[in-house]
Protein backbone atom coordinates (compact mmCIF):
# COMPACT_ATOMS: atom_id res chain seq x y z
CA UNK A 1 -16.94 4.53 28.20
CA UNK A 2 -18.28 6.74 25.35
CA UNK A 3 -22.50 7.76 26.10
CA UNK A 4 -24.13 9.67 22.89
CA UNK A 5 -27.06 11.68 24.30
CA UNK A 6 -30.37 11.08 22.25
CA UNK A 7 -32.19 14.06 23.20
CA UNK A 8 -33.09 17.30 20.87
CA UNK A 9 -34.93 20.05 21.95
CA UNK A 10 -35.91 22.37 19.96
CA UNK A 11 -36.59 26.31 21.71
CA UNK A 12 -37.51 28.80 19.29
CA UNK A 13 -36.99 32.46 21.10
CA UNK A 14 -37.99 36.01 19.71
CA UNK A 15 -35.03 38.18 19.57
CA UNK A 16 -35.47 42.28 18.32
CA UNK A 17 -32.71 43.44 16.08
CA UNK A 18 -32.04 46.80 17.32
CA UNK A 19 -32.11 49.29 14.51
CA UNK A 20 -34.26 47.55 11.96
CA UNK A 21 -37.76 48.45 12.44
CA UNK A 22 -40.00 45.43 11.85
CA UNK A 23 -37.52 42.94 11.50
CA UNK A 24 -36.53 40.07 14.40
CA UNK A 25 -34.42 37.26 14.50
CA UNK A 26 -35.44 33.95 15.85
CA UNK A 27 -33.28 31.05 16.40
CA UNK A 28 -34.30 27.12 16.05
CA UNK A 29 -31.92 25.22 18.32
CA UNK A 30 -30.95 21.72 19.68
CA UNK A 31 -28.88 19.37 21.38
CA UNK A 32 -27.47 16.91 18.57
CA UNK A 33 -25.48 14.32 20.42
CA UNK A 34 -22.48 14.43 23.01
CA UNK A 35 -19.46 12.14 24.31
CA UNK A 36 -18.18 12.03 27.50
CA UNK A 37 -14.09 13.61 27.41
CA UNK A 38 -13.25 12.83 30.84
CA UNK A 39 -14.82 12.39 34.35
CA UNK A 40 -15.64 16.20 34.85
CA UNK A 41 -16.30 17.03 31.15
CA UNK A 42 -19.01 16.41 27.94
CA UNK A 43 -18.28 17.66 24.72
CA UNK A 44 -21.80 18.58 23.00
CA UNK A 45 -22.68 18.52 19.60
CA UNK A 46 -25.41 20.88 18.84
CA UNK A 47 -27.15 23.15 15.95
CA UNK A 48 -28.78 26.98 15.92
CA UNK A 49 -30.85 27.64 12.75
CA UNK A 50 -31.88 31.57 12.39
CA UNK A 51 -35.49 31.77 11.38
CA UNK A 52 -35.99 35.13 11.44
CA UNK A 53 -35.55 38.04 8.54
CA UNK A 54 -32.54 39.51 9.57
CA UNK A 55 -28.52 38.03 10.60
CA UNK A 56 -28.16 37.70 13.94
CA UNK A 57 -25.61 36.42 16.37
CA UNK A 58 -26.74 34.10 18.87
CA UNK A 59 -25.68 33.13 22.27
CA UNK A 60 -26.76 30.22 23.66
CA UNK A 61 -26.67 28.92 26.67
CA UNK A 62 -25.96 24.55 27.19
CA UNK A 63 -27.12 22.56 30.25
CA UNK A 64 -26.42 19.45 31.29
CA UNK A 65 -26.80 17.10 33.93
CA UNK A 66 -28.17 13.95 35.75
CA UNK A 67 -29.56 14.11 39.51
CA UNK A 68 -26.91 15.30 41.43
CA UNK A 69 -24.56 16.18 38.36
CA UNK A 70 -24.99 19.14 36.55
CA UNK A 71 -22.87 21.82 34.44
CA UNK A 72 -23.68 24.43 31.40
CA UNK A 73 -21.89 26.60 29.65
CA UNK A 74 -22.49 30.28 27.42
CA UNK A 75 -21.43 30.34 23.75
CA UNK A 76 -21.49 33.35 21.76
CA UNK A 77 -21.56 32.44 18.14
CA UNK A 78 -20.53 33.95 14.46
CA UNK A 79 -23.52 35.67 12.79
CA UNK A 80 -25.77 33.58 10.98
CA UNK A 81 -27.94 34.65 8.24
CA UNK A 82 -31.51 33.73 7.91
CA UNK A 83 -32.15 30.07 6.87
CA UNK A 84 -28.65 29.21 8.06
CA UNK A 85 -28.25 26.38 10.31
CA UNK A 86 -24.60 26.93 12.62
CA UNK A 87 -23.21 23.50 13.99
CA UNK A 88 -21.10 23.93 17.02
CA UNK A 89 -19.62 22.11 19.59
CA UNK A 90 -18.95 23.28 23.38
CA UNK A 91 -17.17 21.34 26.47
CA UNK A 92 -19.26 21.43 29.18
CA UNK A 93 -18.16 20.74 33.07
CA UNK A 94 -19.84 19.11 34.84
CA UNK A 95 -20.02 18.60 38.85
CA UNK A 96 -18.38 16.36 41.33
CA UNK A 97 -16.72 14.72 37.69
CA UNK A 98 -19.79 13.21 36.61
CA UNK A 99 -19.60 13.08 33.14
CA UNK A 100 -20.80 9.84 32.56
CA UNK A 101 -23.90 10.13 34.28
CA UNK A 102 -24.95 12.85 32.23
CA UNK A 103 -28.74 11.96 30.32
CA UNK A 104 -29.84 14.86 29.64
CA UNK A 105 -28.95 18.30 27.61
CA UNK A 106 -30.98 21.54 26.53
CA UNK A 107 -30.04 24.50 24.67
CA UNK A 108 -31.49 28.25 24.46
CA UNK A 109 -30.68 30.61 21.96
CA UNK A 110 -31.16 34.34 21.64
């Protein structure tokens, strides 16, 4: 059974680039779908726009789960200039292998 999450969340966080004085990078972000790979893993579809003035390389940081399920994961990402928009997907485990009860996914950037 294949299960496409419908959520997006968008969390816009404040991020300092060291060196530049002034300048920041902030990131846009948000779950875009996922599919269930097996019982103890979701594969997630999601996006990371930089709105900020300066490139920056985000990490973000996926969670998932449904009552007593829950998993997330850490991603370090390629630099993205401002105005970009990264797609990226991650695999995410998820407890006692359920996967397919999964409803819910957020994502934080910085």
């Amino acid at each position: 059974m294949t299960r496409t999450m419908k959520l997006m969340l968008a969390v816009p966080l404040l991020v300092l680039a060291a060196g530049c004085s002034g300048a920041s990078t902030t990131y846009k972000s948000q779950v875009v779908g996922s599919v269930v790979v097996n019982p103890a893993t979701i594969t997630v579809l999601a996006s990371v726009t930089n709105t900020g003035d300066v490139d920056g390389e985000p990490t973000c940081t996926i969670s998932a789960g449904s009552g007593a399920y829950h998993g997330f994961d850490v991603f370090d990402l390629q630099s993205v200039a401002p105005g970009e928009t990264f797609k990226f997907k991650g695999d995410i485990t998820i407890e006692n292998e359920g996967a397919r009860y999964v409803d819910d996914a957020t994502i934080e950037c910085e």
